[in-house]
Every structure is written in C-alpha cells, then in structure tokens.
Protein backbone atom coordinates (compact mmCIF):
# COMPACT_ATOMS: atom_id res chain seq x y z
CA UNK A 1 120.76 107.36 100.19
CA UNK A 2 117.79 104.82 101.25
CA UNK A 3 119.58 100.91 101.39
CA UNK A 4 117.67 97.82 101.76
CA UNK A 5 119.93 95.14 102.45
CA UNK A 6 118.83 91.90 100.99
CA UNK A 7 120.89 89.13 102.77
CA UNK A 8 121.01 85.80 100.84
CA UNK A 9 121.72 85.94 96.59
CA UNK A 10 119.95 82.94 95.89
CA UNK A 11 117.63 83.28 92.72
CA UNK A 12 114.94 83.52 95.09
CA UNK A 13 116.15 87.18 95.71
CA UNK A 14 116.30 88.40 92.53
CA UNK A 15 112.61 89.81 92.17
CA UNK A 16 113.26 91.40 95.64
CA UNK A 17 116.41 93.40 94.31
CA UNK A 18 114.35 94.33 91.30
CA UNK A 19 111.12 95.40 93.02
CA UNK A 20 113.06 97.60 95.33
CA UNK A 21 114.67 99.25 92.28
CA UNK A 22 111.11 100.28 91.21
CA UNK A 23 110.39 101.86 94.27
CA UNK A 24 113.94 103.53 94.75
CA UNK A 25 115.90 102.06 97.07
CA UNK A 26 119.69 101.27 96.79
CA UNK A 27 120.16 97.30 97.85
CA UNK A 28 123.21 95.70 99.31
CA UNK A 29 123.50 91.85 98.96
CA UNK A 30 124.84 90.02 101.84
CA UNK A 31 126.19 86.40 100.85
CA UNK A 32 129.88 84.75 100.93
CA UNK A 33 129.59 83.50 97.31
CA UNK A 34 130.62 86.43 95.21
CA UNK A 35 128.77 84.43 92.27
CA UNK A 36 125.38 84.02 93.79
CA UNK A 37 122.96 84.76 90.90
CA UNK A 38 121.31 87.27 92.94
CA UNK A 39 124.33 89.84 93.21
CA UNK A 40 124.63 90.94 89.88
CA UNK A 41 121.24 92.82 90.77
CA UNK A 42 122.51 94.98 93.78
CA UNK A 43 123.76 98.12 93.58
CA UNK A 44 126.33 96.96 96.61
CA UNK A 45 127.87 93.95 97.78
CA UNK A 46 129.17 92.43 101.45
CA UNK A 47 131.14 89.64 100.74
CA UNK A 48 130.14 88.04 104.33
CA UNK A 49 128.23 84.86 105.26
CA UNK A 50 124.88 85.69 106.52
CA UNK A 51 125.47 83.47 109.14
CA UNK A 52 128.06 85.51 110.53
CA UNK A 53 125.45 87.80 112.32
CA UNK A 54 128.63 89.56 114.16
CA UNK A 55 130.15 90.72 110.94
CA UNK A 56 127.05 91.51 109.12
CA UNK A 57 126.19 93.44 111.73
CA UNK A 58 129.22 95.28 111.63
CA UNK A 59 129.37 95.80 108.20
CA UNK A 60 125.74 97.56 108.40
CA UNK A 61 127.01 100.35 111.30
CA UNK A 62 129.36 101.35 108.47
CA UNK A 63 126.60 102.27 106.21
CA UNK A 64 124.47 104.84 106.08
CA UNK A 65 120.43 104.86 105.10
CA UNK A 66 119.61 101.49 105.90
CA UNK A 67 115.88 101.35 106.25
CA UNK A 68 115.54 97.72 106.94
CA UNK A 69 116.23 94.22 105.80
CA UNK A 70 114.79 91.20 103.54
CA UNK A 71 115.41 87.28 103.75
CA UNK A 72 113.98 86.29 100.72
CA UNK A 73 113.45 83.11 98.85
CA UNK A 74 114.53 80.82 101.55
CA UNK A 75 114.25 80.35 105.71
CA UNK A 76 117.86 80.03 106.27
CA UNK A 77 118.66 83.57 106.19
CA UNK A 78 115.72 84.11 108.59
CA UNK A 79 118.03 83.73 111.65
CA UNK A 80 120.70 86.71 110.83
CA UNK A 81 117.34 88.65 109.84
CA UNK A 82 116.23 88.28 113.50
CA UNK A 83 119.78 89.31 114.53
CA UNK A 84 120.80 91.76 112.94
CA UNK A 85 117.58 93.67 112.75
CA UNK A 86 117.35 93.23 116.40
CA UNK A 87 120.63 94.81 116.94
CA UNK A 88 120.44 97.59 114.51
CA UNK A 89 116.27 98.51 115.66
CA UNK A 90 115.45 97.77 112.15
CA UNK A 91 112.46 96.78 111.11
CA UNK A 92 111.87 93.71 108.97
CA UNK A 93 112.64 90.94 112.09
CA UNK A 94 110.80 88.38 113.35
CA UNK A 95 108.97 87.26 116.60
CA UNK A 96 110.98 84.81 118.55
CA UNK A 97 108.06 81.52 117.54
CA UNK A 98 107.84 82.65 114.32
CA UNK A 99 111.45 82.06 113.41
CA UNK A 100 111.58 78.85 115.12
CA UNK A 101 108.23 78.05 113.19
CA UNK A 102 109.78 78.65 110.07
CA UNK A 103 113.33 77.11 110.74
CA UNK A 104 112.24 74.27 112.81
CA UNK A 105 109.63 71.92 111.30
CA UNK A 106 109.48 69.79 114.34
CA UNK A 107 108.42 72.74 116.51
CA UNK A 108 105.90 73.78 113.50
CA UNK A 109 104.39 70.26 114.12
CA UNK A 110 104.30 71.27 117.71
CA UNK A 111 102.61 74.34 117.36
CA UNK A 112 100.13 72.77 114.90
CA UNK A 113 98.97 69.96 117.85
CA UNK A 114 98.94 72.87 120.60
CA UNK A 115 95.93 74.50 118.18
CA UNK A 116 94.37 71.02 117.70
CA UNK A 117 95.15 70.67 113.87
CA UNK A 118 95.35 67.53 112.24
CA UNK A 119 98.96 66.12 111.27
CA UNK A 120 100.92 63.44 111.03
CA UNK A 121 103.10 61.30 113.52
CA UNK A 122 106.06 61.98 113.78
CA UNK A 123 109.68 61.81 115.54
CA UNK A 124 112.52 64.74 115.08
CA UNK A 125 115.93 65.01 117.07
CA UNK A 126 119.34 63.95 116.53
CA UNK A 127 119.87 61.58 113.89
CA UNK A 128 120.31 58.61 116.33
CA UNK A 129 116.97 58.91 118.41
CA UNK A 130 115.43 59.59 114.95
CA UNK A 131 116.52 56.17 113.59
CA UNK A 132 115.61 54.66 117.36
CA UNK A 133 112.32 55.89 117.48
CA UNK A 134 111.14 55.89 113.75
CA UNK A 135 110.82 52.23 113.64
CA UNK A 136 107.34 53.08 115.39
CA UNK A 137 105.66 55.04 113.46
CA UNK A 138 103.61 53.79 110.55
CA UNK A 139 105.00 53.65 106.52
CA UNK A 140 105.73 54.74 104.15
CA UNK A 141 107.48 57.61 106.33
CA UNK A 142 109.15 60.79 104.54
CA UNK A 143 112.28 61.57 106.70
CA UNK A 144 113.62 65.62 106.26
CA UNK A 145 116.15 67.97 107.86
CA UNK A 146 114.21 69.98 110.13
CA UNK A 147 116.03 73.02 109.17
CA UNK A 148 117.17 72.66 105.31
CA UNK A 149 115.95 73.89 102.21
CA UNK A 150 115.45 73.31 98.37
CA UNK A 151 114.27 69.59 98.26
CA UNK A 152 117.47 68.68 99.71
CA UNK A 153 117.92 65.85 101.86
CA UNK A 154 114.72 64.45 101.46
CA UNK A 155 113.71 60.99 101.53
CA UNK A 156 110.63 58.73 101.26
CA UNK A 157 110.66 54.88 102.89
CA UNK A 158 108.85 52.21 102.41
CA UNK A 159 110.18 50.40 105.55
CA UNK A 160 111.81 50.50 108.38
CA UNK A 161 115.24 49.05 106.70
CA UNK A 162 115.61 51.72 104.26
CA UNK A 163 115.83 54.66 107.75
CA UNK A 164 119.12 54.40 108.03
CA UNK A 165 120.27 55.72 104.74
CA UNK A 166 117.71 58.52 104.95
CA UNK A 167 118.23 59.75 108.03
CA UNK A 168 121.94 60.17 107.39
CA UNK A 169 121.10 61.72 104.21
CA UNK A 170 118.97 64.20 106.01
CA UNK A 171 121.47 64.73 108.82
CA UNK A 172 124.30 65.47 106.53
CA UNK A 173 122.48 68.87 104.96
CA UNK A 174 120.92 69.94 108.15
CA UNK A 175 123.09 73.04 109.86
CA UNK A 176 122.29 71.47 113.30
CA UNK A 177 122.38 67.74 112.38
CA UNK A 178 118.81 67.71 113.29
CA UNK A 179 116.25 65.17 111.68
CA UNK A 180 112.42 64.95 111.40
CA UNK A 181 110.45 61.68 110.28
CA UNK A 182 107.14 61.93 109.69
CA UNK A 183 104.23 59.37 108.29
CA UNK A 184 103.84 59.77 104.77
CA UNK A 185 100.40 62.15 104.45
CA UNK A 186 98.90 61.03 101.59
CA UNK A 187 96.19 63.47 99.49
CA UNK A 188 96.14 66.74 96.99
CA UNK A 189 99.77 68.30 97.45
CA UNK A 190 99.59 72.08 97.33
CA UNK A 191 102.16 74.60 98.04
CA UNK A 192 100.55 78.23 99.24
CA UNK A 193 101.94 81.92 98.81
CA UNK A 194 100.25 84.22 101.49
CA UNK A 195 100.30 88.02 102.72
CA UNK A 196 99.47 89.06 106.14
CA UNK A 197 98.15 92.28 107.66
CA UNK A 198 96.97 93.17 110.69
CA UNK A 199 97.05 88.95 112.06
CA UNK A 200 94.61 88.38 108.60
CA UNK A 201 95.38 87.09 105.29
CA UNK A 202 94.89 89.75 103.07
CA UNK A 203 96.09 87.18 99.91
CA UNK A 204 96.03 83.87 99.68
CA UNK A 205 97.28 81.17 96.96
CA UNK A 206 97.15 77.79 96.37
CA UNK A 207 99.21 76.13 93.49
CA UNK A 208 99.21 72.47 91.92
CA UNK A 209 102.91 70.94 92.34
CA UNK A 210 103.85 69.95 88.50
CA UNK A 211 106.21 67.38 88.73
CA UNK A 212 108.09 65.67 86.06
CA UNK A 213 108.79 61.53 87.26
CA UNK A 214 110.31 59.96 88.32
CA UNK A 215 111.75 63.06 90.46
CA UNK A 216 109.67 64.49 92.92
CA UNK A 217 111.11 68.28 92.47
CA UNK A 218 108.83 70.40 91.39
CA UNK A 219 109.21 71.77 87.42
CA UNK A 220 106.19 74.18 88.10
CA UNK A 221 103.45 75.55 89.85
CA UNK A 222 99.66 76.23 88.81
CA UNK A 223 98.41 78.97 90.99
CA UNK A 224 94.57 79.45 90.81
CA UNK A 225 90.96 80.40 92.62
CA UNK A 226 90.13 77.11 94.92
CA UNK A 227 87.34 76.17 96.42
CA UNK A 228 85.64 78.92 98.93
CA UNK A 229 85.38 75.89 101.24
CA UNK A 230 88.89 74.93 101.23
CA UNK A 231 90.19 78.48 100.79
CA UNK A 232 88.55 79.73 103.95
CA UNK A 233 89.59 76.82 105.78
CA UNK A 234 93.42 77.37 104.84
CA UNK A 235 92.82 80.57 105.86
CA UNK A 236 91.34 79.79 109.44
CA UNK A 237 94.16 77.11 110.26
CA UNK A 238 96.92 80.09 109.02
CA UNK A 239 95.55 82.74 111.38
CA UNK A 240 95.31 80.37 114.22
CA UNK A 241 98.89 79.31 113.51
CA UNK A 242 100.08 82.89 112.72
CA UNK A 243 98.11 84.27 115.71
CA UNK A 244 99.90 81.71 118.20
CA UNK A 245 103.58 82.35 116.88
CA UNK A 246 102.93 86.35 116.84
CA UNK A 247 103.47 86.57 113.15
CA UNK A 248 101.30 89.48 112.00
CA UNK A 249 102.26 90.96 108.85
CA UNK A 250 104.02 89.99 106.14
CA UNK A 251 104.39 87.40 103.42
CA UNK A 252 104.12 83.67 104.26
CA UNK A 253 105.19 80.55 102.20
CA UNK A 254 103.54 76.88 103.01
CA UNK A 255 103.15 73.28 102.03
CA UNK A 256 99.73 71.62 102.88
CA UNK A 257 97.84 69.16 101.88
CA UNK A 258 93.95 68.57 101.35
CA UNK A 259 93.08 65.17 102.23
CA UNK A 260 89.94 62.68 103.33
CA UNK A 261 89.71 64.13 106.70
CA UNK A 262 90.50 67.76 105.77
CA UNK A 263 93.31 70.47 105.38
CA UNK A 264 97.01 69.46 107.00
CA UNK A 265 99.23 72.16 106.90
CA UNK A 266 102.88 70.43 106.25
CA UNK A 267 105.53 73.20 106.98
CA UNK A 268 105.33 77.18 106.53
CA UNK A 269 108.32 79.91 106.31
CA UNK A 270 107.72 83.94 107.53
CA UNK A 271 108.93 85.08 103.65
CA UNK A 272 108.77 85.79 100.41
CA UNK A 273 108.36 82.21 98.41
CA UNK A 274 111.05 80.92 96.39
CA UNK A 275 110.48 79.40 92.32
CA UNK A 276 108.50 82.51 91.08
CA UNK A 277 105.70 81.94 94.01
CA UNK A 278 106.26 85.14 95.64
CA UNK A 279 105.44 86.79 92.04
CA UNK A 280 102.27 84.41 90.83
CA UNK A 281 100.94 85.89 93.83
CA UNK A 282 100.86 89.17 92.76
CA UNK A 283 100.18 88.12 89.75
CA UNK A 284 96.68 86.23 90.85
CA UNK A 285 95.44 89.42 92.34
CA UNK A 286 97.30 92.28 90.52
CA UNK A 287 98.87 93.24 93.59
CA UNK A 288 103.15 93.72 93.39
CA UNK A 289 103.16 91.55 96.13
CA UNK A 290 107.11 91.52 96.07
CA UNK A 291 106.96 95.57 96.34
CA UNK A 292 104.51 94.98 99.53
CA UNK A 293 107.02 93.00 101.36
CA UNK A 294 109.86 95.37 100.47
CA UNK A 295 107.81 98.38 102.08
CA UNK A 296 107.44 96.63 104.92
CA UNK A 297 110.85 95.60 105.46
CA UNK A 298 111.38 99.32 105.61
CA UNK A 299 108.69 100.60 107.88
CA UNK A 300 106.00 100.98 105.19
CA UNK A 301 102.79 99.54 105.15
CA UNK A 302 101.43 98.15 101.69
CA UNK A 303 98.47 98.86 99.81
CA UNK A 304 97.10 95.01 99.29
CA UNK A 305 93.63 95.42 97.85
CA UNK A 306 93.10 92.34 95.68
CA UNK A 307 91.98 92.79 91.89
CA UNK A 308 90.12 89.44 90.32
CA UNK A 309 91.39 86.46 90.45
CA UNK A 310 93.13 85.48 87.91
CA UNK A 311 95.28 81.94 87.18
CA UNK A 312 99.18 82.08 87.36
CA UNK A 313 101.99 79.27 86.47
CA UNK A 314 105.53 79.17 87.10
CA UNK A 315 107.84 77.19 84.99
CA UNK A 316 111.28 76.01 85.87
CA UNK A 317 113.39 76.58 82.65
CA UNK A 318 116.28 73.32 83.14
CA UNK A 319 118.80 71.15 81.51
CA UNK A 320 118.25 67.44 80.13
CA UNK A 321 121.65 66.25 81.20
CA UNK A 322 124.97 67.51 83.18
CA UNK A 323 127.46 69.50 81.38
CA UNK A 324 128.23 73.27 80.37
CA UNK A 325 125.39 75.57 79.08
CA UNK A 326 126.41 76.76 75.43
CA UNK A 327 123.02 78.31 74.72
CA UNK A 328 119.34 79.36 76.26
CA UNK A 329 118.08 80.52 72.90
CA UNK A 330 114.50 82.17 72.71
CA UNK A 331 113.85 84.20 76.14
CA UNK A 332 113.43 87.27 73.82
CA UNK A 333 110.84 86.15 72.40
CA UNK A 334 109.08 84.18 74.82
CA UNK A 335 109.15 87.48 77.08
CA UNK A 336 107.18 89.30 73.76
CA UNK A 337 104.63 86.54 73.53
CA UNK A 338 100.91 88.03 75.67
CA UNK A 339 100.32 86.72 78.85
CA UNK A 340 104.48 85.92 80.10
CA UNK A 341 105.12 88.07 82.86
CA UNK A 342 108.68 87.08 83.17
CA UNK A 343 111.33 84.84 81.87
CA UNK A 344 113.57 85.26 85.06
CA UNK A 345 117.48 83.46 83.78
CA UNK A 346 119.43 82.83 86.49
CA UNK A 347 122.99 80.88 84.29
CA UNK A 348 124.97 82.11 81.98
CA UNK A 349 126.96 80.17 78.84
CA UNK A 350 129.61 78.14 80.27
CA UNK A 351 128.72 77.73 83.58
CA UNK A 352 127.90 73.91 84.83
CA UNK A 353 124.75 72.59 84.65
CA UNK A 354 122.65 69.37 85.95
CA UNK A 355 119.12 68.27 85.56
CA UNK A 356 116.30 69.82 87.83
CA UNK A 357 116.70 66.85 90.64
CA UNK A 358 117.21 69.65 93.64
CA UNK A 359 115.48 72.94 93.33
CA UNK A 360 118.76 74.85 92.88
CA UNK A 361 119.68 73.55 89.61
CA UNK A 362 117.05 75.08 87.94
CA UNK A 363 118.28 77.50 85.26
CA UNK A 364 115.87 79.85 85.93
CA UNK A 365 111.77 80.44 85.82
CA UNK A 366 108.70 81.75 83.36
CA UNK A 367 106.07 83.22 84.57
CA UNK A 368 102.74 83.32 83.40
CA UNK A 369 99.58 84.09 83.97
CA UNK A 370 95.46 84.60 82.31
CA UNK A 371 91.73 84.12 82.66
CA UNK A 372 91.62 80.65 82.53
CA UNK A 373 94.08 77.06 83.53
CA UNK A 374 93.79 76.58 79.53
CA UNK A 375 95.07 80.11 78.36
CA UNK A 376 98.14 79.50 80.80
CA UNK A 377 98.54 76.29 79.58
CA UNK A 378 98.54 77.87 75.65
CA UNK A 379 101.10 79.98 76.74
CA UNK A 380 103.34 77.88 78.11
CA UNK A 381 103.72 75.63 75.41
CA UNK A 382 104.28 78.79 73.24
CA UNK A 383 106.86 79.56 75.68
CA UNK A 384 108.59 76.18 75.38
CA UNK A 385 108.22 75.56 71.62
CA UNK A 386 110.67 79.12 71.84
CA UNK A 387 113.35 78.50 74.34
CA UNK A 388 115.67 75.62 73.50
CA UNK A 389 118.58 74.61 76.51
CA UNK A 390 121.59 73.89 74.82
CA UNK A 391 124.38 71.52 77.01
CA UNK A 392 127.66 70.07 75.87
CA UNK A 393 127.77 67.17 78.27
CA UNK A 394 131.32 66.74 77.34
C-alpha cells in the first residue's frame, strides 16, 4: 500500500486528498478534530494534533508505505511537516528559512530588507514591545499575529489609541503570543499562487481580492494573465526570496501588492494555497497543479508545462446570517453548467453557521474558469442565480 499522509483537515486539504486519489495513493489525515471537513476524504484517520510532532511521529512508524507528507491549505501545519519528515527521511520537508519564512512574517520582512526589496516599517515581538514601539511608526498601521492564519486577528488603526485593542486581539490567536505591526501599504492588493522547480517559477498567478464591505475577508478571487512587466517582476523578487531561504521546489502562496513605487511582496507560505487558489492555478495553465505538489511530496517530480493562459475565479459559497444550515440547494446543477470546475461544499444541514467575516466560515467554494474576465463573470452569476443558502437563525 502507497500512504500519503495529509496532516491538517481543514477545507484547504480537501483537493489534496482528492488529487492523490487520482493518482493512487491511500491518504491518512492527521488532525485532533474528528469533524474537520477534510477527513471524510481519507481513506485513514489519526486522531492526533499535528502539533504533537512526538505522537505523529509515532503513529507513522506503525504504518507501512508512507511515501511522504503534505501541509496543505495553511502554514501552521508546516512545523510538524518539517518534523516529522525529518525524523522519518521523508520527503516533502522544508529548509530550516523557509519554514520560518512562512510561519514568521516578521522574519519574512527580514529576509525581504536583506535582498533590498521595498516594504513597509514595521515592529513585531511580544505584545508589550509591540504596543511600546508602534507608537512610532506612521498610520494607519495594520497590526497581525506573526504566525496565525485565516484573516484572524487582524486589525487596521487609524491611530495610535486604537493599538492597544489590536495588539491584544492579535496576541490572543497567535500560538507564540507574538505580534507584528506594520504601516498600512497602500496600492493594488493581489494574492499569488506559484510553483517552483529547480529555484524558478515554473507557474505563476496573480488574483484580484473580491471583497464584499464592509468586511475585508475575501468572498473571491479573479485569477488572470497580468502585465509581462509586473509578472516578471513578481517573478524576480520570488526567486531572490526563494533562492535566499533555500526553497526550491514546490508550490508557494503570497500576498503582494503593486503600488507607486513598484511590487511589495506582503507575506508568502511554502504550500499549497488555501480558498480554491491552489486549483485556479491549475486551472490558468491546464496544469493539475494540486497532483504536482502531491508527487512531490512523495519523491516525484511533476510534469509542469504550462498550456494558455486562461482566466480563473474562486467563489466563497456563505451564509447571510448565524444559525443552522437547513439547505444548500442547486450545487447539482451549478456543477452541470460549462465552464464550473468545481463546487467544492465543505457543511452539511444542521451544522452551525455564521457569515463569511473569518475565512473559515465559508461554506465552501466554486470554481471557475474561461477565455475571458467576462465569460467567468457569466458564469458565476449563473452559478449564483442556482445555489440558494438556506439558515434558520433561530
């Protein structure tokens, strides 16, 4: 038997399980919550915490056939990846700088000044030399976790009075009650989805954030061909940045944004994209770009000759209000309708719901993709004229 062991059953795993299904493997999910949305897609199941590296570890010498191991959809598995993978010789880990690159946005700010890119001032540390030293810099500043995920604990202020609040806000969801505060950079916001080979980007995209105010999560993502300009000069600041962390192959998630003075790259994770971005990837260039990073995980190297660019979206299918589910009506059908790739559902009927204010209370994600930003757009709307959320809010 050949196992992949996926650790982490957050949505953003699901296309991993599935992709590995395609190419054979059996897949073991590693998390402690037994109702992750993720699990219900393995063929096996450790009920451990992936941050227990000692008894994931453990738990993997009692198997047989593992090949190699995944992290998915988010960075904070990307520690027990090292680990274990480390301790097993499997391949699928991480260099020592790229970890702490993708775990540690202060030190990605670091690295970014040691190459001579752009970015913006900032302060990180405990919480209380955060709040000291903040005062200095110049607003509006956006204070984060260093080391958290899914929009959480993020805050934007205006001035120096509103810190406090946000930097305990940011504290309180960090594992290492570590804070970053940065000056607010202000220009064209643009998440990227990337694959590495050989220390070059073999695929690159750049998406739109669609947002939906007042909240500041993102509902969706446009994914399209950008400017050769801009595209190559993404590219150059990635190498350099990959190249100086020893991060060589493999997929690559970022934030970035293109302003007055150029391209400032914001914060970047060694994985597989959460929201669908992992999959509009492949989807740009016809290249199962989830499938690549699987094979390599196990010791394979990936075909990842790009096809014409096409456009891809992502939608985040969520509720209006809090409450229980009762219905998601018309995902048949939107999955019929030409041009929907997916319509990924990750709730079921009576489970709780809330409105898409943090990135893990979406209810799942379309994706889409065609010739043209207008025939994605077309079917889209298709897609939500068909699907109708239904919440008791009782």
């Amino acid at each position: 038997m050949k196992r992949l062991v996926i650790l982490g059953g957050s949505d953003g795993a699901i296309s991993a399980f599935r992709a590995a299904r395609r190419l054979g493997l059996t897949t073991v999910c590693v998390d402690m919550r037994a109702d992750a949305p993720a699990v219900p897609e393995a063929d096996e199941f450790l009920h451990v915490s992936t941050r227990d590296v000692d008894a994931v570890t453990a738990a993997l010498r009692e198997l047989d056939g593992v090949l190699g191991l995944l992290a998915p959809g988010s960075d904070v598995n990307l520690p027990a990846l090292a680990a274990v993978a480390g301790r097993l010789g499997l391949p699928g880990g991480l260099p020592p700088a790229a970890l702490r690159a993708s775990t540690d946005k202060a030190y990605f700010r670091e690295v970014c000044a040691r190459l001579g890119m752009a970015g913006p001032a900032h302060v990180g540390g405990p919480a209380v030399d955060v709040l000291r030293e903040a005062v200095r810099l110049d607003f509006p500043v956006i204070v984060k976790p260093v080391d958290s995920g899914s929009s959480r604990g993020i805050t934007v202020c205006a001035a120096a009075p509103e810190l406090a609040a946000a930097v305990q806000a940011a504290a309180a969801v960090s594992p290492t009650a570590t804070v970053i505060a940065e000056e607010l950079v202000v220009g064209r916001d643009l998440c990227g989805e990337a694959f590495l080979q050989d220390g070059r980007v073999a695929l690159l995209g750049l998406s739109d954030r669609v947002v939906a105010p007042p909240h500041v999560v993102a509902i969706g993502h446009d994914m399209a061909p950008r400017d050769p300009e801009l595209t190559a000069e993404v590219i150059r600041q990635l190498e350099l940045v990959c190249a100086e962390v020893g991060y060589t192959d493999g997929p690559l998630n970022l934030d970035l944004f293109v302003t007055g003075d150029g391209v400032v790259l914001i914060e970047m994770g060694a994985r597989i994209g959460g929201n669908g971005m992992g999959e509009a990837l492949g989807l740009m260039y016809g290249v199962d770009t989830v499938a690549a990073a699987v094979l390599l995980a196990i010791g394979e190297r990936p075909e990842l000759t790009p096809g014409p660019a096409r456009h891809a979206s992502v939608r985040m299918l969520r509720a209006d209000r809090a409450g229980t589910l009762v219905a998601l009506d018309g995902v048949r059908a939107a999955l019929d309708l030409p041009g929907v790739a997916d319509v990924l559902v990750t709730v079921s009927p009576g489970e709780r719901v809330a409105p898409l204010t943090e990135c893990r209370a979406k209810l799942g994600y379309v994706l889409a993709s065609g010739t043209s930003a207008g025939e994605v757009a077309g079917v889209l709307a298709a897609v939500e004229d068909l699907v109708r959320v239904g919440v008791d809010a009782g």
